[in-house]
Protein backbone atom coordinates (compact mmCIF):
# COMPACT_ATOMS: atom_id res chain seq x y z
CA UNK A 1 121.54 167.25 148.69
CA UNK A 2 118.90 167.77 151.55
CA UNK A 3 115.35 166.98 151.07
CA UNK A 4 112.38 168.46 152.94
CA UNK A 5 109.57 166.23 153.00
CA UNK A 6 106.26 167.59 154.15
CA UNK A 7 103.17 165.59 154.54
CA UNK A 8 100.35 166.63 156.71
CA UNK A 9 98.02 163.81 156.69
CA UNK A 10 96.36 163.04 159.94
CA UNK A 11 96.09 159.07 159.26
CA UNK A 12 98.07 156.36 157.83
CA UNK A 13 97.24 155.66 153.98
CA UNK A 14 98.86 154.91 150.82
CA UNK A 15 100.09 157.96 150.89
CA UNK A 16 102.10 157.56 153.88
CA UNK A 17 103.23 154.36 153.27
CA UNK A 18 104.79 155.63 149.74
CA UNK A 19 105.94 158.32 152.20
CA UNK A 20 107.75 156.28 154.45
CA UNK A 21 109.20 154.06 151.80
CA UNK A 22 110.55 157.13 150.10
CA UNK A 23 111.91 157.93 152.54
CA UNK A 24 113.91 154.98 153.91
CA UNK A 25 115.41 154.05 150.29
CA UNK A 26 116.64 157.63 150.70
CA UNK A 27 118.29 157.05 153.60
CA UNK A 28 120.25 154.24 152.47
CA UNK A 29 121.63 156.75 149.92
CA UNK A 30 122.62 159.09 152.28
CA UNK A 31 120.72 162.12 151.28
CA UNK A 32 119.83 164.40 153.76
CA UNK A 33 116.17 164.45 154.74
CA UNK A 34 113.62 166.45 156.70
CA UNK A 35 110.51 165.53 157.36
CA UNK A 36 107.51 168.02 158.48
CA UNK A 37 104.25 166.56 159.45
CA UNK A 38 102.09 166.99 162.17
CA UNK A 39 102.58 166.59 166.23
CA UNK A 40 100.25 163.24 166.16
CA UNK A 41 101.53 162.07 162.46
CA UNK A 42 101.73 158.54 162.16
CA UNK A 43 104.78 158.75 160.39
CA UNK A 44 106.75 160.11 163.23
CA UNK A 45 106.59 156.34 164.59
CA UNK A 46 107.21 154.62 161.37
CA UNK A 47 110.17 156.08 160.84
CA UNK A 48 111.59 157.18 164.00
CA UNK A 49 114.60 154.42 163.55
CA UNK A 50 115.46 156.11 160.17
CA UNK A 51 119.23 157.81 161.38
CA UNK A 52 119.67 161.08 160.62
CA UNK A 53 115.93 162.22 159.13
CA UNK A 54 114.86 165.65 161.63
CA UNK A 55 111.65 165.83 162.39
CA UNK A 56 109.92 169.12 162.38
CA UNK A 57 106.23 170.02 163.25
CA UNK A 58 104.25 171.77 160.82
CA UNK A 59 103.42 174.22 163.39
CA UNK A 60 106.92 175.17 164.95
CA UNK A 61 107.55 176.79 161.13
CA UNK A 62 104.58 179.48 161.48
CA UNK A 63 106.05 180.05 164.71
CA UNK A 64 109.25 181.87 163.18
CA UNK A 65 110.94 178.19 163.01
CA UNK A 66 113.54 177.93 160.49
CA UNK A 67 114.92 174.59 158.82
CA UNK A 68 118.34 173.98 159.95
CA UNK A 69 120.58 173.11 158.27
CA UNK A 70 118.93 174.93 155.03
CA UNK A 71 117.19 172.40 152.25
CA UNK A 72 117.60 172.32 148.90
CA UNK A 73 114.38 171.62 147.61
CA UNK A 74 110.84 170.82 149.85
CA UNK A 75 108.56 167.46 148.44
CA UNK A 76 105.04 168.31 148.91
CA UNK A 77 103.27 164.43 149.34
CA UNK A 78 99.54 165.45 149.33
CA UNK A 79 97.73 168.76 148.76
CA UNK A 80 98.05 170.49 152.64
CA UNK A 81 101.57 170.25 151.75
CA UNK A 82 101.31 171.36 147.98
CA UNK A 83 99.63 174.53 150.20
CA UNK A 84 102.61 174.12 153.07
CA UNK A 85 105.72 174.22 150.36
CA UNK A 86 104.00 177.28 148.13
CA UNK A 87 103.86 179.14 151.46
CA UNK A 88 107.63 178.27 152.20
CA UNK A 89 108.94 179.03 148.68
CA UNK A 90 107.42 182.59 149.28
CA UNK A 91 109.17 182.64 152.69
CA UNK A 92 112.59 180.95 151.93
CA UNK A 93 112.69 180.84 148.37
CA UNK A 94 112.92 177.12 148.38
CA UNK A 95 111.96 175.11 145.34
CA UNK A 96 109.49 172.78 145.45
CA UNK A 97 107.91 169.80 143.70
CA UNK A 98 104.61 167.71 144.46
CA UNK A 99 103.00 164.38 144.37
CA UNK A 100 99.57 163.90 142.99
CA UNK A 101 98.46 160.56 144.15
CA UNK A 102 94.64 160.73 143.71
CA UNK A 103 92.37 160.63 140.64
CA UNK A 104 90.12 163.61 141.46
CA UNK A 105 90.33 166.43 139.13
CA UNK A 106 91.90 169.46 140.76
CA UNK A 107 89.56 172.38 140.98
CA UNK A 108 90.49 174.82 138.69
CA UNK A 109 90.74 177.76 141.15
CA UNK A 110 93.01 180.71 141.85
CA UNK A 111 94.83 179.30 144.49
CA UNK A 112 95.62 175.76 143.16
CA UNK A 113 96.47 177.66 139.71
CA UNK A 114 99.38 179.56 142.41
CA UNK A 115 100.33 176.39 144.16
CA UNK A 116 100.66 174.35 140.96
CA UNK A 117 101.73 176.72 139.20
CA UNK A 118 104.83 177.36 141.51
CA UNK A 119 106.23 173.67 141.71
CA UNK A 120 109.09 173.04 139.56
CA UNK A 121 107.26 169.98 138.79
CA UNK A 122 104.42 167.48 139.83
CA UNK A 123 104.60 164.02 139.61
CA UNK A 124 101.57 161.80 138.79
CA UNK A 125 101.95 158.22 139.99
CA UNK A 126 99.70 156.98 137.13
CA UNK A 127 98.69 157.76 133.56
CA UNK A 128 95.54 159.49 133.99
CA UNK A 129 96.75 161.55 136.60
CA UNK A 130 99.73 162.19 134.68
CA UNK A 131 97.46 163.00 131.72
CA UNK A 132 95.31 165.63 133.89
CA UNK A 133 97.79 167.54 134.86
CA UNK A 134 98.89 167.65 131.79
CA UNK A 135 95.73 169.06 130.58
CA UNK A 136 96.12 172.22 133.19
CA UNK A 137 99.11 173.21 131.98
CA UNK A 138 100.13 174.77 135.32
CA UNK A 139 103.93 173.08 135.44
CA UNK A 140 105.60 170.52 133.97
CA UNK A 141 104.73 166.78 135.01
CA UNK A 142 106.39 163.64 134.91
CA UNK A 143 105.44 160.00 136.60
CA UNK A 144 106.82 158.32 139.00
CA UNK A 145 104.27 155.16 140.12
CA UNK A 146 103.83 154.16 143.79
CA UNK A 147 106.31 151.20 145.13
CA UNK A 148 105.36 147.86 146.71
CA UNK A 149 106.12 147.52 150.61
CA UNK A 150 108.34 144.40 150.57
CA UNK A 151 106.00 143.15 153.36
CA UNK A 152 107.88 140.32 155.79
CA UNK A 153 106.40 137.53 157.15
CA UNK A 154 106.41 135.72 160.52
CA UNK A 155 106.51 132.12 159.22
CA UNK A 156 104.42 131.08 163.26
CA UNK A 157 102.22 133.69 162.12
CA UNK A 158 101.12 132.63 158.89
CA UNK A 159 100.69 129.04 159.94
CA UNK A 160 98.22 129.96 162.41
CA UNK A 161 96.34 132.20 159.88
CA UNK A 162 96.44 129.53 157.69
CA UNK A 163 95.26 126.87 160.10
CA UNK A 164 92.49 129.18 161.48
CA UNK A 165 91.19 128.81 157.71
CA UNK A 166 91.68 125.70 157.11
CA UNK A 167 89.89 124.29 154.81
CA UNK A 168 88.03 127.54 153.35
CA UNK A 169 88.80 129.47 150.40
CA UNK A 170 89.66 132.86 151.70
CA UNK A 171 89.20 136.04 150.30
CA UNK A 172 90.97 139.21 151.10
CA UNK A 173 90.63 143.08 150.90
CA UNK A 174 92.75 145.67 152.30
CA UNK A 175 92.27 148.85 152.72
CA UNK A 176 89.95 151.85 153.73
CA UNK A 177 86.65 151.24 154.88
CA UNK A 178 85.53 154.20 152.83
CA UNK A 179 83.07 152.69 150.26
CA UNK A 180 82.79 156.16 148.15
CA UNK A 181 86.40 155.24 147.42
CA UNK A 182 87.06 151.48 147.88
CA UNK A 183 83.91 149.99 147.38
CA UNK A 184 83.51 147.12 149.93
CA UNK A 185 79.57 147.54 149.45
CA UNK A 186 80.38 145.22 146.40
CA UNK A 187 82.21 142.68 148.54
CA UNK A 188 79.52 142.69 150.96
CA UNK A 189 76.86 142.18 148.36
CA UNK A 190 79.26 139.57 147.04
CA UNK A 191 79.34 137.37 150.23
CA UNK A 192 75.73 137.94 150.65
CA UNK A 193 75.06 135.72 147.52
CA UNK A 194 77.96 133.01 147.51
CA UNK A 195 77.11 132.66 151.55
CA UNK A 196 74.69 129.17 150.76
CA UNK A 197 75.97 128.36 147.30
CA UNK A 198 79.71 128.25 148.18
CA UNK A 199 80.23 127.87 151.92
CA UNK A 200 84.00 127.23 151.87
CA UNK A 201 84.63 130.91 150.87
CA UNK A 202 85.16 133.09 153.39
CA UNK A 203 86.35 137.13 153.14
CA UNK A 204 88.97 138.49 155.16
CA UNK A 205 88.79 142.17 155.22
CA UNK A 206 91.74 144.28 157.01
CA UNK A 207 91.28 147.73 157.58
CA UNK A 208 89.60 150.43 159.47
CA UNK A 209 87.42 153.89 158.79
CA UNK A 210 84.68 155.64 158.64
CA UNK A 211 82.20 153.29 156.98
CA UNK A 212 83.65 150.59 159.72
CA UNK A 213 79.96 150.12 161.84
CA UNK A 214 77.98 150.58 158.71
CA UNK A 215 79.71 147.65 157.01
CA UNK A 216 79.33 144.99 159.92
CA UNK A 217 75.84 146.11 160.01
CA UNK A 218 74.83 145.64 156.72
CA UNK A 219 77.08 142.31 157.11
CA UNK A 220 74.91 141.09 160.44
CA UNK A 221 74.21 137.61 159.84
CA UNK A 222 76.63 136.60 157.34
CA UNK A 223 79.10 134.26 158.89
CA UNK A 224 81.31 134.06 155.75
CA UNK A 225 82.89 138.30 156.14
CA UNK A 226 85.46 138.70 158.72
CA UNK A 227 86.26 142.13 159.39
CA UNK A 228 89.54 141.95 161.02
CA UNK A 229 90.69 145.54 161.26
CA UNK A 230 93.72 147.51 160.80
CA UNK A 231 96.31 144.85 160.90
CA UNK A 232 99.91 146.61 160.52
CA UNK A 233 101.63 142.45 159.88
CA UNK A 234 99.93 142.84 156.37
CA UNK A 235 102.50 140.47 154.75
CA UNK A 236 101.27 137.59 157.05
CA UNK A 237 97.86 138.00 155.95
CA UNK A 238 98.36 138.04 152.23
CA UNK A 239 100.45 135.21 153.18
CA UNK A 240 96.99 133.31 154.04
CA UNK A 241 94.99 134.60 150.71
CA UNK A 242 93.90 132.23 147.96
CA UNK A 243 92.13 135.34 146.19
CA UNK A 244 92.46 139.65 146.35
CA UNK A 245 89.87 141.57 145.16
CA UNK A 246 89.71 145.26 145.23
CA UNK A 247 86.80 146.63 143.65
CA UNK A 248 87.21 150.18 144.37
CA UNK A 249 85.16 153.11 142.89
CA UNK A 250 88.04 155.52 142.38
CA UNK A 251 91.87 154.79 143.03
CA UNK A 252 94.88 156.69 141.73
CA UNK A 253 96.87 153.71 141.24
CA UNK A 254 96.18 150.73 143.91
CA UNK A 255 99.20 150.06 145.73
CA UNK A 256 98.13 147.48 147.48
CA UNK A 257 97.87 145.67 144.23
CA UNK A 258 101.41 145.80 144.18
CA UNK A 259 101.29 144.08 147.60
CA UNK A 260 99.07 141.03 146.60
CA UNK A 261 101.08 140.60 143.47
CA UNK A 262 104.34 140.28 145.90
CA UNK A 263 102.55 137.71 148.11
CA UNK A 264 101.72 135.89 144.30
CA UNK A 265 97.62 136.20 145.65
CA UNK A 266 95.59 136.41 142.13
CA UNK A 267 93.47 139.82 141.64
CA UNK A 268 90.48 140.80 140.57
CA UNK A 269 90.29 144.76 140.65
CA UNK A 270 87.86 147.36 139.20
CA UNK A 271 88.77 148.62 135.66
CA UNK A 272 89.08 152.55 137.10
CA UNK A 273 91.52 155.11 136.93
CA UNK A 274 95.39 154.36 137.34
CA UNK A 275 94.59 150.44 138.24
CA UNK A 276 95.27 149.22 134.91
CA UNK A 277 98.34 150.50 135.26
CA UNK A 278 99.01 147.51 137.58
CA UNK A 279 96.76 144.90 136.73
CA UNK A 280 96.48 144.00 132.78
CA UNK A 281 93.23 142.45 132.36
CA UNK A 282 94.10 138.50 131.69
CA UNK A 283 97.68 138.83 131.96
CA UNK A 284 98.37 140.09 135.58
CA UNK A 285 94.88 139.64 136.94
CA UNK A 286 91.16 140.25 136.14
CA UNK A 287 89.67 143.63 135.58
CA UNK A 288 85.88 144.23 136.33
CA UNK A 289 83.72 147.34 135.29
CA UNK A 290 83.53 149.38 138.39
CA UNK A 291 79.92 149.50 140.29
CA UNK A 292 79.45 146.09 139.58
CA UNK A 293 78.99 143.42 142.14
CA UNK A 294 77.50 140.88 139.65
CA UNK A 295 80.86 141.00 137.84
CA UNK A 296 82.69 140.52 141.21
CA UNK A 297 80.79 137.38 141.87
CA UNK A 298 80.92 135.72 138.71
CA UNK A 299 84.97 136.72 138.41
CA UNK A 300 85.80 135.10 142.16
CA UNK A 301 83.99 132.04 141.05
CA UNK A 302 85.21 131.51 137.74
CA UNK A 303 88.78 131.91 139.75
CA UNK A 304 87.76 129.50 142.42
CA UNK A 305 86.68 127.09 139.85
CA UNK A 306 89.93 127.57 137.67
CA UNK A 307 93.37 127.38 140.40
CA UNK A 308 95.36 126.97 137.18
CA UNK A 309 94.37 130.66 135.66
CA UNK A 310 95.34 132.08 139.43
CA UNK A 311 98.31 131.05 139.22
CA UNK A 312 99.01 131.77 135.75
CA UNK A 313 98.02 135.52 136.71
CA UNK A 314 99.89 135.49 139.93
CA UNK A 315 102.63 134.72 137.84
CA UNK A 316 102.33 137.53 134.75
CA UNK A 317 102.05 139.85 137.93
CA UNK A 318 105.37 138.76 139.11
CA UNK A 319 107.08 139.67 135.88
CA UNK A 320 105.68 143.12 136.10
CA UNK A 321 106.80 144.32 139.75
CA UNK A 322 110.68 145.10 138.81
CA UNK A 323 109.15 148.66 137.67
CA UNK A 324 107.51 149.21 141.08
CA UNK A 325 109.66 148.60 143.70
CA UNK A 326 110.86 150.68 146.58
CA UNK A 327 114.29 151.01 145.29
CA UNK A 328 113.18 151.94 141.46
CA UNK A 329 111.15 154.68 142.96
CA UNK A 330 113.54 156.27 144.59
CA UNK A 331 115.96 156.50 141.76
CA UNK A 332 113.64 158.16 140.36
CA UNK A 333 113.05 160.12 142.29
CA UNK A 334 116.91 161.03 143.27
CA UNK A 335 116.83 161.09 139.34
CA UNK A 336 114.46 164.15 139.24
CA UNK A 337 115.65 166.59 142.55
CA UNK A 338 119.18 166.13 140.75
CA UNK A 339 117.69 167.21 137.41
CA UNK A 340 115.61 170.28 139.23
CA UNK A 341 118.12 171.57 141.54
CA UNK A 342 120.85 172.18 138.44
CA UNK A 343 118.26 174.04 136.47
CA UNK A 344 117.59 176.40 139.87
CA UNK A 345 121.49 176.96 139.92
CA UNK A 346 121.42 177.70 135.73
């Protein structure tokens, strides 16, 4: 079996990480992989120490490249590759199958109707995805969730995190700083108000993007939000958490949830889209409406004042992860090109 993966993404998201980890379980099953992305893809570097995965540039194909040897069926990871594997499939005759990772409807036009239409299947990596495509009726769907990272930790490094905090509650985000999407207004607004009433608590937010200068400057003055940047040792940091919260305005499923349940760190997450696929409210951590920053504050503090509820959450979240790991993903996955390369030989 070979496997052509294609993902175009300029940056390094969720996306890419469920990518990479795809990828790498993959390898350990000796599969045959190919990965096209672009020249400057982040992904190139993450997985440049996986043996035997080619590399091809998205470009080199239009060119009059060819895949050598031939694969057996292309994975489209976001939509400039659902575009990239419809194109092939016309070329090669290649089937193909996608991954629909975010919640956003998808426009009901002539050329997604093609694209979609053409995949022998599309995962959705949560319900309401799932359920949306559904809906469409453009190809058959089936769901796979998003994995956990297995983040390792640097035992020197989180005992210097942890002694640079000593003695204050910390609370962490990661992820985008895109607040259409993740919402980090809310924390913001959040700090602003526990700032005099609870000065141990302090917010620890990892991660870069385009809202980056806007944040800090809506943060000026407030000593208690830390914005750290992108950290890539994102096991040592959860490491350091008492508390994650995640308040985001729209998320397909929230694998970083996945993360903080690893690292046993307590959530509190927006009730939105795929999230409750994770996180069940009261059992695995605390779900807030989304939009809702008085909810956020009164949830962390009702945590901070209750350790024993943390940890009985931390704890249902545990129990829940054997479904999301790397290596139940990919048999999935291996599961479904099996199943959709016999019916293109029937």
């Amino acid at each position: 079996m070979h496997i052509c993966h294609v993902n175009l993404a300029r940056n390094f998201r969720g996306g890419e990480r469920q990518t990479q980890l795809l990828i790498e379980q993959l390898a350990a099953h000796d599969i045959n992989q190919t990965l096209v992305c672009r020249r400057d893809s982040p992904l190139r570097h993450a997985l440049s120490d996986i043996e035997g995965l080619e590399l091809v540039s998205a470009h080199q194909m239009w060119a009059g490249h060819k895949l050598t040897p031939a694969v057996d069926l292309v994975h489209a990871h976001e939509a400039r590759a659902v575009h990239w594997a419809w194109w092939h499939s016309k070329l090669r005759r290649t089937p193909y199958l996608l991954t629909r990772r975010v919640p956003q409807p998808v426009k009901d036009k002539w050329f997604n109707r093609r694209t979609y239409g053409g995949a022998a299947t599309a995962v959705a990596i949560s319900s309401p995805i799932e359920a949306h495509l559904e809906a469409r009726h453009w190809c058959p769907v089936t769901r796979i969730p998003s994995a956990l990272s297995h983040f390792t930790r640097n035992t020197t490094v989180v005992e210097t995190l942890r002694h640079r905090f000593e003695g204050r509650y910390v609370i962490g985000h990661v992820g985008a700083l895109v607040d259409r999407h993740k919402g980090q207004s809310l924390i913001i607004e959040a700090a602003r108000r526990l700032a005099d009433t609870h000065p141990d608590i302090v917010f620890l937010m990892l991660g870069s993007g385009e809202d980056e200068e806007r944040f800090k400057q809506e943060s000026d003055g407030l000593d208690n939000v830390i914005w750290e940047g992108f950290q890539s040792n994102v096991g040592d940091y959860l490491a350091a958490m008492d508390l994650f919260v995640f308040p985001s305005r729209n998320e397909g499923l929230g694998s970083t949830l996945l993360d903080a349940m690893d690292a046993e760190v307590p959530i509190i997450a927006s009730n939105v889209d795929g999230i409750p696929d994770i996180v069940v409210d009261e059992e695995s951590g605390v779900l807030i409406p989304p939009n809702d920053a008085n909810a956020l504050h009164d949830s962390i503090l009702a945590l901070r004042e209750d350790p024993d509820r943390g940890a009985r959450l931390a704890r249902g979240a545990c129990q829940r992860l054997e479904a999301f790991t790397p290596e139940a993903m990919a048999s999935r996955y291996r599961t479904l090109y099996a199943q959709l390369l016999e019916a293109d030989t029937a």
